[in-house]
C-alpha atoms as a PDB file:
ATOM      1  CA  UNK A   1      38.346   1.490   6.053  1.00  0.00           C
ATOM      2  CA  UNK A   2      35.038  -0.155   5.495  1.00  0.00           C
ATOM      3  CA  UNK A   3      34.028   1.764   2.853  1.00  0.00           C
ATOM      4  CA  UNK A   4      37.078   1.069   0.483  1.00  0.00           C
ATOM      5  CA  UNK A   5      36.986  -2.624   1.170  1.00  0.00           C
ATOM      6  CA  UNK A   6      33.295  -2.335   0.465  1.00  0.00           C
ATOM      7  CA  UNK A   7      33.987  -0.436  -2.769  1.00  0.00           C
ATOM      8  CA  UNK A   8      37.159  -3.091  -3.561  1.00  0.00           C
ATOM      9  CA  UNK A   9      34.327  -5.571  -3.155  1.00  0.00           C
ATOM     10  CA  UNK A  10      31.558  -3.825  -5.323  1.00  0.00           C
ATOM     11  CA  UNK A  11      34.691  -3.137  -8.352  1.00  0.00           C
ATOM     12  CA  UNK A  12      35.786  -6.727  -8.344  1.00  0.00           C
ATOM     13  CA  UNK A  13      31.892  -7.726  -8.526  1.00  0.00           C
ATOM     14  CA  UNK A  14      31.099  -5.287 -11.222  1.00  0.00           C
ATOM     15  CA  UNK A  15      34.674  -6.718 -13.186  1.00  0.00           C
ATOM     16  CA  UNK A  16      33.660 -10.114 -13.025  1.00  0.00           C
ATOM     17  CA  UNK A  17      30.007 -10.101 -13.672  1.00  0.00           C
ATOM     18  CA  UNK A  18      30.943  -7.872 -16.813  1.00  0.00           C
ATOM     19  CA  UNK A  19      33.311 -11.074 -18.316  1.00  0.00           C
ATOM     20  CA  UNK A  20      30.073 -13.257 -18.353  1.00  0.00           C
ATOM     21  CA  UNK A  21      28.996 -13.265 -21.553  1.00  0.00           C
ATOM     22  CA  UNK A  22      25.956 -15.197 -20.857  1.00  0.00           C
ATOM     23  CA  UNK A  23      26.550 -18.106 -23.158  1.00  0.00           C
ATOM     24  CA  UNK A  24      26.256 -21.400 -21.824  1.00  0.00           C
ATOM     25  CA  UNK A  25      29.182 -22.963 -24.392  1.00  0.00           C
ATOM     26  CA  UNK A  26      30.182 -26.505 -24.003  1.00  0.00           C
ATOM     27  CA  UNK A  27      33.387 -26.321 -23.069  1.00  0.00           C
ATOM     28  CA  UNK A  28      34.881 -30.086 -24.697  1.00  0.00           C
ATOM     29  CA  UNK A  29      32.935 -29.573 -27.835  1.00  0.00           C
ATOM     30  CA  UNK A  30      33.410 -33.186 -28.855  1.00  0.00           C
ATOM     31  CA  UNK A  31      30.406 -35.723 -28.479  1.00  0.00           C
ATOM     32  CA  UNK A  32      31.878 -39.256 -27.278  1.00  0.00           C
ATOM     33  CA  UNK A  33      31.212 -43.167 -28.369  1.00  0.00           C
ATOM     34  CA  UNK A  34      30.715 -44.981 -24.799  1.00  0.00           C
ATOM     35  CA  UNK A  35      31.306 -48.577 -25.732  1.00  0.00           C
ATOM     36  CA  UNK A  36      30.913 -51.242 -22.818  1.00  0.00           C
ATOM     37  CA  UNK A  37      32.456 -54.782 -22.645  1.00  0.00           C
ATOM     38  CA  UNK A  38      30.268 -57.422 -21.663  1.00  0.00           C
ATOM     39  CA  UNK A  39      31.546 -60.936 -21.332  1.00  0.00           C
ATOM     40  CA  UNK A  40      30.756 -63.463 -24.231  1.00  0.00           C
ATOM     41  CA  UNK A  41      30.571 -67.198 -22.532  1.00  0.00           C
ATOM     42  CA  UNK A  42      29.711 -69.062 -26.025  1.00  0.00           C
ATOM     43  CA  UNK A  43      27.221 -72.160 -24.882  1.00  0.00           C
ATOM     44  CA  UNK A  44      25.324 -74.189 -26.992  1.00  0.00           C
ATOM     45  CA  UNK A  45      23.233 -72.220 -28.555  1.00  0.00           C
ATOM     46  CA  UNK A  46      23.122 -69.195 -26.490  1.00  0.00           C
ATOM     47  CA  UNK A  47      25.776 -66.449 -25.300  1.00  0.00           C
ATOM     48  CA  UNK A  48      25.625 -65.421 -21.528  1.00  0.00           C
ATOM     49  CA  UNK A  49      26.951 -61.854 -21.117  1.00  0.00           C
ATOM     50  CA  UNK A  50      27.532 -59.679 -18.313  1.00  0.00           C
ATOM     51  CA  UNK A  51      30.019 -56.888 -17.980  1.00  0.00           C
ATOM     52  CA  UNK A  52      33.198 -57.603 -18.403  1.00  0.00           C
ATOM     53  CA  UNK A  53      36.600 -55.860 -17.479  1.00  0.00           C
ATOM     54  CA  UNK A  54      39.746 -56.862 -19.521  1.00  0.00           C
ATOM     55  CA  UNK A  55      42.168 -57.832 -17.172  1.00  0.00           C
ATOM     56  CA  UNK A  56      45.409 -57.481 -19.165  1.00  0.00           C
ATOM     57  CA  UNK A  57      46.470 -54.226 -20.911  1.00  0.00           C
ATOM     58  CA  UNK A  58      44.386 -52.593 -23.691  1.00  0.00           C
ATOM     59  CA  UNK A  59      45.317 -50.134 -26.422  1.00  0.00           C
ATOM     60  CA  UNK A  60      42.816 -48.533 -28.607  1.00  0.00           C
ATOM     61  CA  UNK A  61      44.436 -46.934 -31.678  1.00  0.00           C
ATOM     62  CA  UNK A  62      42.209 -44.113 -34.074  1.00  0.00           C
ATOM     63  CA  UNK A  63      43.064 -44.911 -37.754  1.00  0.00           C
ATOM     64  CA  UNK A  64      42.337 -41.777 -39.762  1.00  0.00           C
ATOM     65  CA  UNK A  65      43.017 -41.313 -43.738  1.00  0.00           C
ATOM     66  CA  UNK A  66      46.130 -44.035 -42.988  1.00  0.00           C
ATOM     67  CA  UNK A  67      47.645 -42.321 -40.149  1.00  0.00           C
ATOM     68  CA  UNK A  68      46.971 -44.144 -36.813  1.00  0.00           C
ATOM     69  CA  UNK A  69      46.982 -42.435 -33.372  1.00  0.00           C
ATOM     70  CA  UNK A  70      46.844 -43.752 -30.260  1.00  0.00           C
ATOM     71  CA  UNK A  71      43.685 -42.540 -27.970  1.00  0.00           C
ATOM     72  CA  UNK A  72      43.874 -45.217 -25.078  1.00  0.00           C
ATOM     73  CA  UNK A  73      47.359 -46.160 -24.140  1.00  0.00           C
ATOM     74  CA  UNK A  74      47.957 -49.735 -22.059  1.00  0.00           C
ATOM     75  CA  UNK A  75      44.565 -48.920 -19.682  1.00  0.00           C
ATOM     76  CA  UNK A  76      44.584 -51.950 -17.444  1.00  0.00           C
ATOM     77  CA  UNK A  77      41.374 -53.286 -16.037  1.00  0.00           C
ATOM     78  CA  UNK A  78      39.123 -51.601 -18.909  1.00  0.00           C
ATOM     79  CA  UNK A  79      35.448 -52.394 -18.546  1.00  0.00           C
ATOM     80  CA  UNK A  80      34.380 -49.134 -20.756  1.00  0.00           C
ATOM     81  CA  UNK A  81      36.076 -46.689 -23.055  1.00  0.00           C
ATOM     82  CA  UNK A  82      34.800 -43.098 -24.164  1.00  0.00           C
ATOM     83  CA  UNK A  83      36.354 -42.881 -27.442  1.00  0.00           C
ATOM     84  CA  UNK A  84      36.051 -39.314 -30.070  1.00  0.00           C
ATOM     85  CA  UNK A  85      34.005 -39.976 -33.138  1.00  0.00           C
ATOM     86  CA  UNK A  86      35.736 -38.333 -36.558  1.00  0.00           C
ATOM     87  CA  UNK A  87      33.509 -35.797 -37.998  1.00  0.00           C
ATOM     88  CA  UNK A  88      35.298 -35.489 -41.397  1.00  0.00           C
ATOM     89  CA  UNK A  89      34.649 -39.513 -42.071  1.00  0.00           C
ATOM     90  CA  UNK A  90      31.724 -41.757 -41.861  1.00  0.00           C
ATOM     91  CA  UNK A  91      33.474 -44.803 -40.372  1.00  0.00           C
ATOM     92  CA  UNK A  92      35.720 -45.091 -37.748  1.00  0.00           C
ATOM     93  CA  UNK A  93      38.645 -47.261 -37.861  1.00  0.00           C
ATOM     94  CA  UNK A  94      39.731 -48.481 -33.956  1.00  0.00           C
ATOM     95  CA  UNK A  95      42.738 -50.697 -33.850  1.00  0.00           C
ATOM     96  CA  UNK A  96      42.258 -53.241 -30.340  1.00  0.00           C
ATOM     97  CA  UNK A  97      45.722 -54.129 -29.468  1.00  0.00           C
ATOM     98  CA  UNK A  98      45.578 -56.758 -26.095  1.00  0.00           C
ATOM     99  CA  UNK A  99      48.548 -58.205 -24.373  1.00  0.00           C
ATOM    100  CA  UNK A 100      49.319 -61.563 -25.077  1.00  0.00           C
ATOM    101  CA  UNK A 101      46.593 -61.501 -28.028  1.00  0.00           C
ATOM    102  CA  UNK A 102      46.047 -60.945 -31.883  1.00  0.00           C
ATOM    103  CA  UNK A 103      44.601 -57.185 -32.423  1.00  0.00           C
ATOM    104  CA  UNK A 104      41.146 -56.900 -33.358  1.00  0.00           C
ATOM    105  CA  UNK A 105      40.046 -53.921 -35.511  1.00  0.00           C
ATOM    106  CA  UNK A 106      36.129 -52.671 -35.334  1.00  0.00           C
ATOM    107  CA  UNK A 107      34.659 -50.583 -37.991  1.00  0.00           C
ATOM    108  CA  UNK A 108      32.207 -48.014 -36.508  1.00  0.00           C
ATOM    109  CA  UNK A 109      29.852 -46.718 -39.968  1.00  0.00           C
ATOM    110  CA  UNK A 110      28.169 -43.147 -38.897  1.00  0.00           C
ATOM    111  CA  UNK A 111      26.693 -40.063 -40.099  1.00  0.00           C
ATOM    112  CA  UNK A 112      27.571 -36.688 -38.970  1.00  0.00           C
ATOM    113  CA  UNK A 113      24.862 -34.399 -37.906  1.00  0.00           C
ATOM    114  CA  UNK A 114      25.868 -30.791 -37.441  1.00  0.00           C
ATOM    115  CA  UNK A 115      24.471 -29.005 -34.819  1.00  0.00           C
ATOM    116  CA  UNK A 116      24.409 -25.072 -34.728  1.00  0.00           C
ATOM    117  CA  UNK A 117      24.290 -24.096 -30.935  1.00  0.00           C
ATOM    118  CA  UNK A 118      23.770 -20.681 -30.923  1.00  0.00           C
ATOM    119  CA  UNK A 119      25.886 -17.451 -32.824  1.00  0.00           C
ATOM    120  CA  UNK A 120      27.933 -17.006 -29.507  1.00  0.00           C
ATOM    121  CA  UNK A 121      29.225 -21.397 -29.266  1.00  0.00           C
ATOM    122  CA  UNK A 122      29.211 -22.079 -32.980  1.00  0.00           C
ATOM    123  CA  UNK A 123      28.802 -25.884 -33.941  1.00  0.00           C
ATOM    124  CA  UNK A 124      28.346 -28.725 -32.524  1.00  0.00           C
ATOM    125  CA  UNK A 125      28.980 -32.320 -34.090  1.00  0.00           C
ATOM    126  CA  UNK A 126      26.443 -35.021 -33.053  1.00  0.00           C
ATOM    127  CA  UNK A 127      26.491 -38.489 -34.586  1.00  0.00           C
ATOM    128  CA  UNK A 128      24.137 -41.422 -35.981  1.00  0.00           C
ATOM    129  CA  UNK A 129      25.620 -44.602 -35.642  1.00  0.00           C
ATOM    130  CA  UNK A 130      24.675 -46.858 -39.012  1.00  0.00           C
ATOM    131  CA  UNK A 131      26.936 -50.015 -38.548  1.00  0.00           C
ATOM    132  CA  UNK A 132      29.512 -52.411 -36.711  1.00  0.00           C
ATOM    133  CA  UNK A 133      31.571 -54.968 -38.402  1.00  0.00           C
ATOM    134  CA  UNK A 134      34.801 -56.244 -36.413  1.00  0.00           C
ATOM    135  CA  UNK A 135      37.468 -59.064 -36.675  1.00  0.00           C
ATOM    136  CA  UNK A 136      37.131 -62.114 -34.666  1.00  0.00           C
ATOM    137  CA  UNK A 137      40.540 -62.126 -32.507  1.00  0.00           C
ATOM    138  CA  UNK A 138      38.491 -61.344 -28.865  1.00  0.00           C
ATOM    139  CA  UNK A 139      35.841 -59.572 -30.005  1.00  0.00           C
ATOM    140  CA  UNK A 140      32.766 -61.897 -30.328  1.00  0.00           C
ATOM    141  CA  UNK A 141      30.173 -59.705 -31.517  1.00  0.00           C
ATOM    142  CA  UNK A 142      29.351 -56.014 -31.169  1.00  0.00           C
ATOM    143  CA  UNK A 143      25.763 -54.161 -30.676  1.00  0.00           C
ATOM    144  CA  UNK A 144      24.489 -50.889 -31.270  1.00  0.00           C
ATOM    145  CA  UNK A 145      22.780 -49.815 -27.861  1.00  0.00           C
ATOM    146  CA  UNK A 146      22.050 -46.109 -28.688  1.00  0.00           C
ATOM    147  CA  UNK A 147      22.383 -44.954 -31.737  1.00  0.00           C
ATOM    148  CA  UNK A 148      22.162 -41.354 -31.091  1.00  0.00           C
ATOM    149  CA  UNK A 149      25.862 -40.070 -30.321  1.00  0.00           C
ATOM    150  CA  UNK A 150      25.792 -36.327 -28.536  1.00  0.00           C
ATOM    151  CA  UNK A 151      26.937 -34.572 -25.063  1.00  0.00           C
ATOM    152  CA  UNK A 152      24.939 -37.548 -22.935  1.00  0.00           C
ATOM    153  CA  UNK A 153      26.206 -40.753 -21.029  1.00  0.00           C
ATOM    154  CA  UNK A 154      24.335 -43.211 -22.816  1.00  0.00           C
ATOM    155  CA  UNK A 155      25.986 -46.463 -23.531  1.00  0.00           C
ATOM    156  CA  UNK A 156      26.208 -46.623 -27.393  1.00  0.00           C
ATOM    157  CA  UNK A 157      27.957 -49.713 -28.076  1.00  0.00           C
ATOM    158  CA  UNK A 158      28.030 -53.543 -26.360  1.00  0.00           C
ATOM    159  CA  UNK A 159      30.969 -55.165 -27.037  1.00  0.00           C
ATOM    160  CA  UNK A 160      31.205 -58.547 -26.140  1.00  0.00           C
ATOM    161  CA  UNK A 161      34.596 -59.864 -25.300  1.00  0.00           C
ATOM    162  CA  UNK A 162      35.743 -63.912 -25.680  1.00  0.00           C
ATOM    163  CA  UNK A 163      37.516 -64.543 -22.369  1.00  0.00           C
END
């Protein structure tokens, strides 16, 4: 009896080990925009920030070649989003739609850098971010933090929020 389950054991090895292909693919081959909110306090001639979490509900809507999709839907509490960059544009159009507010829409400018992993994963997209420009409804003002846009958690965009 020991020897079959130890020959089971060595078959179901040998099986598995043979799936492996040894690439290391990534699996969510999309490379997200982390934008942060920080609070925008307007003072006299200075703007005290600190991050910020929008208490009410939030939509964020993707507007590509005139179709619009929604990619956050009514997040409460939102103090960051991790929103797709389109690779077959070079600006991103993201409709803000806030409860009991005017919508704001920011315009994210970028070039698309593709990235050949290897023969067995394909391409990757990573991103450049070039620009910001935005309507004043809440937004105050939006920075570029890190430019660079690829599989890493760096915070790309500061977006600073009237309260």
């Amino acid at each position: 009896m020991r020897h079959i389950s130890a020959i089971l054991t060595a078959i179901v090895l040998f099986i598995t080990a043979s799936c492996d292909n040894g690439a290391d693919c990534n699996i969510n081959n999309v490379a997200y925009n982390r934008i942060q909110l920080y609070s925008a306090i307007a003072d006299v001639d200075t703007i005290v920030s600190g991050k910020y979490s929008y208490p009410d509900t939030l939509t964020v809507k993707l507007v590509v070649n005139g179709n619009d999709s929604i990619i956050v839907n009514r997040l409460v509490g939102a103090s960051e989003l991790q929103l797709p960059i389109c690779f077959t544009q070079e600006c991103d159009t993201l409709v803000f739609e806030y409860s009991g507010a005017d919508n704001d829409t920011l315009y994210i400018e970028h070039t698309n850098i593709p990235y050949f992993v290897s023969s067995d994963c394909g391409m990757a997209m990573y991103h450049h971010l070039t620009g910001l420009r935005h309507t004043h409804s809440l937004i105050d003002s939006a920075a570029i933090k890190e430019a660079f846009i690829n599989y890493d958690w760096n915070e790309n965009i500061k977006l600073y929020i009237i309260e």
